[in-house]
Protein backbone atom coordinates (compact mmCIF):
# COMPACT_ATOMS: atom_id res chain seq x y z
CA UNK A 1 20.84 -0.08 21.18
CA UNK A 2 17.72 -2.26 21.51
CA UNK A 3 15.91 -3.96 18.04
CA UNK A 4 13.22 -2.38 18.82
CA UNK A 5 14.94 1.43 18.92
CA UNK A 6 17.07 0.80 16.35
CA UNK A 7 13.56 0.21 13.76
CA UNK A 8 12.37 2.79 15.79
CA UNK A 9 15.00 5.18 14.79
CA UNK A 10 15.18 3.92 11.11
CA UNK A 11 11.71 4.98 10.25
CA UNK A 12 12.14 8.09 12.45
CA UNK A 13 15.44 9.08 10.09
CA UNK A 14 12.95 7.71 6.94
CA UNK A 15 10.22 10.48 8.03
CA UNK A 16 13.01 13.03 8.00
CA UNK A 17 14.54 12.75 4.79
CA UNK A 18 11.02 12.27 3.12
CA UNK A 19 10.35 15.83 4.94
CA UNK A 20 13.06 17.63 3.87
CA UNK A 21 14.52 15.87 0.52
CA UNK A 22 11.94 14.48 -1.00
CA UNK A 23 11.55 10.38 -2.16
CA UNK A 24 14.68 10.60 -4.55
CA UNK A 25 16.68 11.02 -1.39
CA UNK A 26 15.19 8.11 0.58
CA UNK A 27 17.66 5.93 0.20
CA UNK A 28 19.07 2.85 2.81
CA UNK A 29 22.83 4.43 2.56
CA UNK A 30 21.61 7.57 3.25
CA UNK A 31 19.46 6.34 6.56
CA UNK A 32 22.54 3.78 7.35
CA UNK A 33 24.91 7.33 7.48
CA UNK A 34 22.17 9.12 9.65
CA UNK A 35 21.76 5.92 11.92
CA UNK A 36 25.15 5.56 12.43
CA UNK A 37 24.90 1.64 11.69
CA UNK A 38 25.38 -0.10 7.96
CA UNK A 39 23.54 -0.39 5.53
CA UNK A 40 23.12 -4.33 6.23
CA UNK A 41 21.28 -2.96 9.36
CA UNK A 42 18.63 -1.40 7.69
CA UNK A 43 18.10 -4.03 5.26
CA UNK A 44 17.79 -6.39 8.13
CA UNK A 45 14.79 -4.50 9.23
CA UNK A 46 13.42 -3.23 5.71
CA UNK A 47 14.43 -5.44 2.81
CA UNK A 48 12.67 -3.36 0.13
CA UNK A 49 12.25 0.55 0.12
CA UNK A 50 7.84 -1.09 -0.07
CA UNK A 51 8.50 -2.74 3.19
CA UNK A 52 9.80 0.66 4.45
CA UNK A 53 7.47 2.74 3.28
CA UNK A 54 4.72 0.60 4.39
CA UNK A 55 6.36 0.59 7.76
CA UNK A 56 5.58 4.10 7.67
CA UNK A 57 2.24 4.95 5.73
CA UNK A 58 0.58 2.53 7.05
CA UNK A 59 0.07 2.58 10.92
CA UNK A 60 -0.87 6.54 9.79
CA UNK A 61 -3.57 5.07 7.67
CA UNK A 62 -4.71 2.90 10.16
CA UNK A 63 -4.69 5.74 13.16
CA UNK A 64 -6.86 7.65 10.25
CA UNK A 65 -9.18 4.68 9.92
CA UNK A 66 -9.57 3.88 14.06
CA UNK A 67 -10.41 7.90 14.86
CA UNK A 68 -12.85 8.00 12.01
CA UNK A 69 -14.44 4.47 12.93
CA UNK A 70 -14.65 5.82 16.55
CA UNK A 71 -15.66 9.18 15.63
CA UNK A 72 -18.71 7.95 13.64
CA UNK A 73 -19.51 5.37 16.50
CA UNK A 74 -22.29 6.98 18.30
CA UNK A 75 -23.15 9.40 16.01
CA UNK A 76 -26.92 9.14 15.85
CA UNK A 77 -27.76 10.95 12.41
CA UNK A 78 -26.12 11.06 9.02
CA UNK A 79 -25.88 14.69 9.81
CA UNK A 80 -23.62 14.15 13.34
CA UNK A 81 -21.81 11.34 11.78
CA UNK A 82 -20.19 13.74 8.65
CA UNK A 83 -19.63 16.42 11.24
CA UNK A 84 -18.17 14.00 13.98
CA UNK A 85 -15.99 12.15 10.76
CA UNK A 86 -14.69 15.51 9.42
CA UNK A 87 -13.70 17.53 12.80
CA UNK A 88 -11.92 14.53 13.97
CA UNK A 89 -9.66 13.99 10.70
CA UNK A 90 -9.25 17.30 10.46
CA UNK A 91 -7.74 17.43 14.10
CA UNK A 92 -5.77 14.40 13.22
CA UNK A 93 -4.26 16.47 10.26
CA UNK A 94 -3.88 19.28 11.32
CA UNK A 95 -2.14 18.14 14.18
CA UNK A 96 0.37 17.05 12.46
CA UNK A 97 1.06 18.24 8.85
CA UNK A 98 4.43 17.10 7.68
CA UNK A 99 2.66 13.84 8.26
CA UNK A 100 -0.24 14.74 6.36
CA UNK A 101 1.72 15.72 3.74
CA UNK A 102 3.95 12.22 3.61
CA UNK A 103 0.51 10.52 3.42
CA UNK A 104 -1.05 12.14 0.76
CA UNK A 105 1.58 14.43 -1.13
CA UNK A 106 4.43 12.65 -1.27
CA UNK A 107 2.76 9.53 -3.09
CA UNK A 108 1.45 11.77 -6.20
CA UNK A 109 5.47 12.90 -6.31
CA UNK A 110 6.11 9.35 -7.27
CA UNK A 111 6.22 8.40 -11.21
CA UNK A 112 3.38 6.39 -12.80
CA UNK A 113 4.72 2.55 -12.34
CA UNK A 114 7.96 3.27 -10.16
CA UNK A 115 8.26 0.14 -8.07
CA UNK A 116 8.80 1.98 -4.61
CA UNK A 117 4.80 2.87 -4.06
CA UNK A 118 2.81 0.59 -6.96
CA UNK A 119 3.85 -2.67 -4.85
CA UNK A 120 0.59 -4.70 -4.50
CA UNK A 121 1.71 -5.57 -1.52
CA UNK A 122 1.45 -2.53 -0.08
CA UNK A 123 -1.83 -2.02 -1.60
CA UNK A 124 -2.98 -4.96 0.02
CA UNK A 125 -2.30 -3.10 2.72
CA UNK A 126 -3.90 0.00 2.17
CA UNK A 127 -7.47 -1.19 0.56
CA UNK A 128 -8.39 -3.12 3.92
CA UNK A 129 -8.00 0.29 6.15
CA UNK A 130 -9.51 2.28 3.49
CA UNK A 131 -12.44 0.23 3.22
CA UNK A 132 -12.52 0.01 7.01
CA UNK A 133 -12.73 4.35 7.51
CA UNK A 134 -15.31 4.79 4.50
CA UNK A 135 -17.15 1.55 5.60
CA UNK A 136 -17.71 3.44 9.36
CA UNK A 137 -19.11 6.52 7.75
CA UNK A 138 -20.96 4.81 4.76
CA UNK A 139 -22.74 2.89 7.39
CA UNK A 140 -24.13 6.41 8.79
CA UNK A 141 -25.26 7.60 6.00
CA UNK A 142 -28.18 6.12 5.60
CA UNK A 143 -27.92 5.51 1.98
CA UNK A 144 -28.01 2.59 -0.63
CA UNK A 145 -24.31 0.73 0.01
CA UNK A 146 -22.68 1.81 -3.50
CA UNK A 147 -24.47 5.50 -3.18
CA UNK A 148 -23.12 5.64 0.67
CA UNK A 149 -19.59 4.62 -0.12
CA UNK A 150 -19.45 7.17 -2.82
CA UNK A 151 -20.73 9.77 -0.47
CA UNK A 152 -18.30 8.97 1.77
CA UNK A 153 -15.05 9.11 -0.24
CA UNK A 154 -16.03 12.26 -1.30
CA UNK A 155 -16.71 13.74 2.09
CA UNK A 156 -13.29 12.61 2.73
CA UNK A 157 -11.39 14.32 -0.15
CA UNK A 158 -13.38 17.56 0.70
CA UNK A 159 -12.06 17.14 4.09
CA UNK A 160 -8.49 16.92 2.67
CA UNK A 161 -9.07 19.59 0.00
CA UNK A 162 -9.24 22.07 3.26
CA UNK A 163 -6.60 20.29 4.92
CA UNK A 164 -4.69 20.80 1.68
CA UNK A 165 -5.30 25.00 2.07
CA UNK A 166 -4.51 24.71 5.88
CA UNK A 167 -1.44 23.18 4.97
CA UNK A 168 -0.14 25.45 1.92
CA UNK A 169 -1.21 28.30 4.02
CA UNK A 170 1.35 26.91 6.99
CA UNK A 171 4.66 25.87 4.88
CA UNK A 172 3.87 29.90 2.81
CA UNK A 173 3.81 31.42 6.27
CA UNK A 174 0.19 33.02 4.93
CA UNK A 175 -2.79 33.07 6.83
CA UNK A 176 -5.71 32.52 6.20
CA UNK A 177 -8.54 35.30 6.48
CA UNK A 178 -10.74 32.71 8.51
CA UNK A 179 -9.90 30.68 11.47
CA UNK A 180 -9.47 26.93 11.37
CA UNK A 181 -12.46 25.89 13.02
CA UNK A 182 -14.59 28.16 10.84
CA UNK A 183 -13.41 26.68 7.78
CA UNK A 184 -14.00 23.39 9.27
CA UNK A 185 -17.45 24.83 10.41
CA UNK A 186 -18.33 25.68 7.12
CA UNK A 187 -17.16 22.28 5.56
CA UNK A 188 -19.43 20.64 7.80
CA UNK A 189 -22.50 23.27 7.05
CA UNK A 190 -21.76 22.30 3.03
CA UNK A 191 -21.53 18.39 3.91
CA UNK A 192 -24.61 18.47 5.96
CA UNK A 193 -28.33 20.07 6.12
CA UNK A 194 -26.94 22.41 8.61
């Protein structure tokens, strides 16, 4: 087994047990038994459950960041800019949401001052990317810099407010009375002049 497969296949077995057991049962034994391989292994590759869980939040916030910055890119009003931002995070989510929900579920599950999230090392992490997403939309906007960043963030939690419904709707096995891309229509419509 390659290095590369085997941290490959850690944060793959990671991803798993977050889906179906929760943080509490995120543990390295418990991805050393799944891998196959020691514990020692996955400390090799992951010394702290932070580095881990960076390992995994992470590249997601920065795929978030990159298809927001590019969806924004050419938009030539503020107007095609919120509508460009919010169908193309809301494809990213929506394509996949058991990731969706490790990115911004799982981290609210996590006690006030437990060590695994509240590293400032992985916030160090997280604040550039952030900054990076709202910065490409808050640039479009076409408001004073404080006002515009504002705007932005909150454009973004509507966003995941719906992709929050979508998503309870999917793991109830309830639909929705209106499709998808209506809802996302009508985001957009609110967000916008239109």
């Amino acid at each position: 087994m390659s290095a590369g497969n085997t941290k490959g296949q850690i944060l793959t077995i990671a991803r798993e047990i977050l889906a179906s057991d929760g943080l509490a049962a995120l543990s390295f034994d418990a991805i050393a038994r799944r891998l196959g391989r020691t514990k020692q292994t996955v400390l090799y590759w992951y010394p702290t459950k932070q580095a881990l869980l960076a390992a995994l939040f992470v590249p997601w916030l920065e795929a978030e960041a990159d298809i927001a910055a590019q969806a924004v890119s050419s938009a030539p009003s503020r107007d095609e800019a919120i509508g460009a931002f919010v169908r193309a995070l809301a494809d990213y989510h929506l394509g996949d949401l058991d990731r969706f929900r490790l990115m911004y579920l799982l981290p609210q599950t996590i006690p006030q001052g437990a060590a695994q999230i509240s590293s400032g090392d992985l916030l160090e992490k997280v604040h550039p990317v952030t900054d990076r997403m709202y910065g490409a939309l808050a640039g479009k906007l076409g408001a004073e810099p404080v006002t515009a960043r504002r705007e932005a963030v909150a454009i973004h939690a509507a966003l995941l407010g719906l992709v929050l419904m979508l998503g309870l709707s999917d793991r109830i096995n309830d639909p929705l009375k209106h499709a998808t891309s209506d809802l996302v229509d009508a985001l957009i419509a609110r967000l916008t002049s239109g």
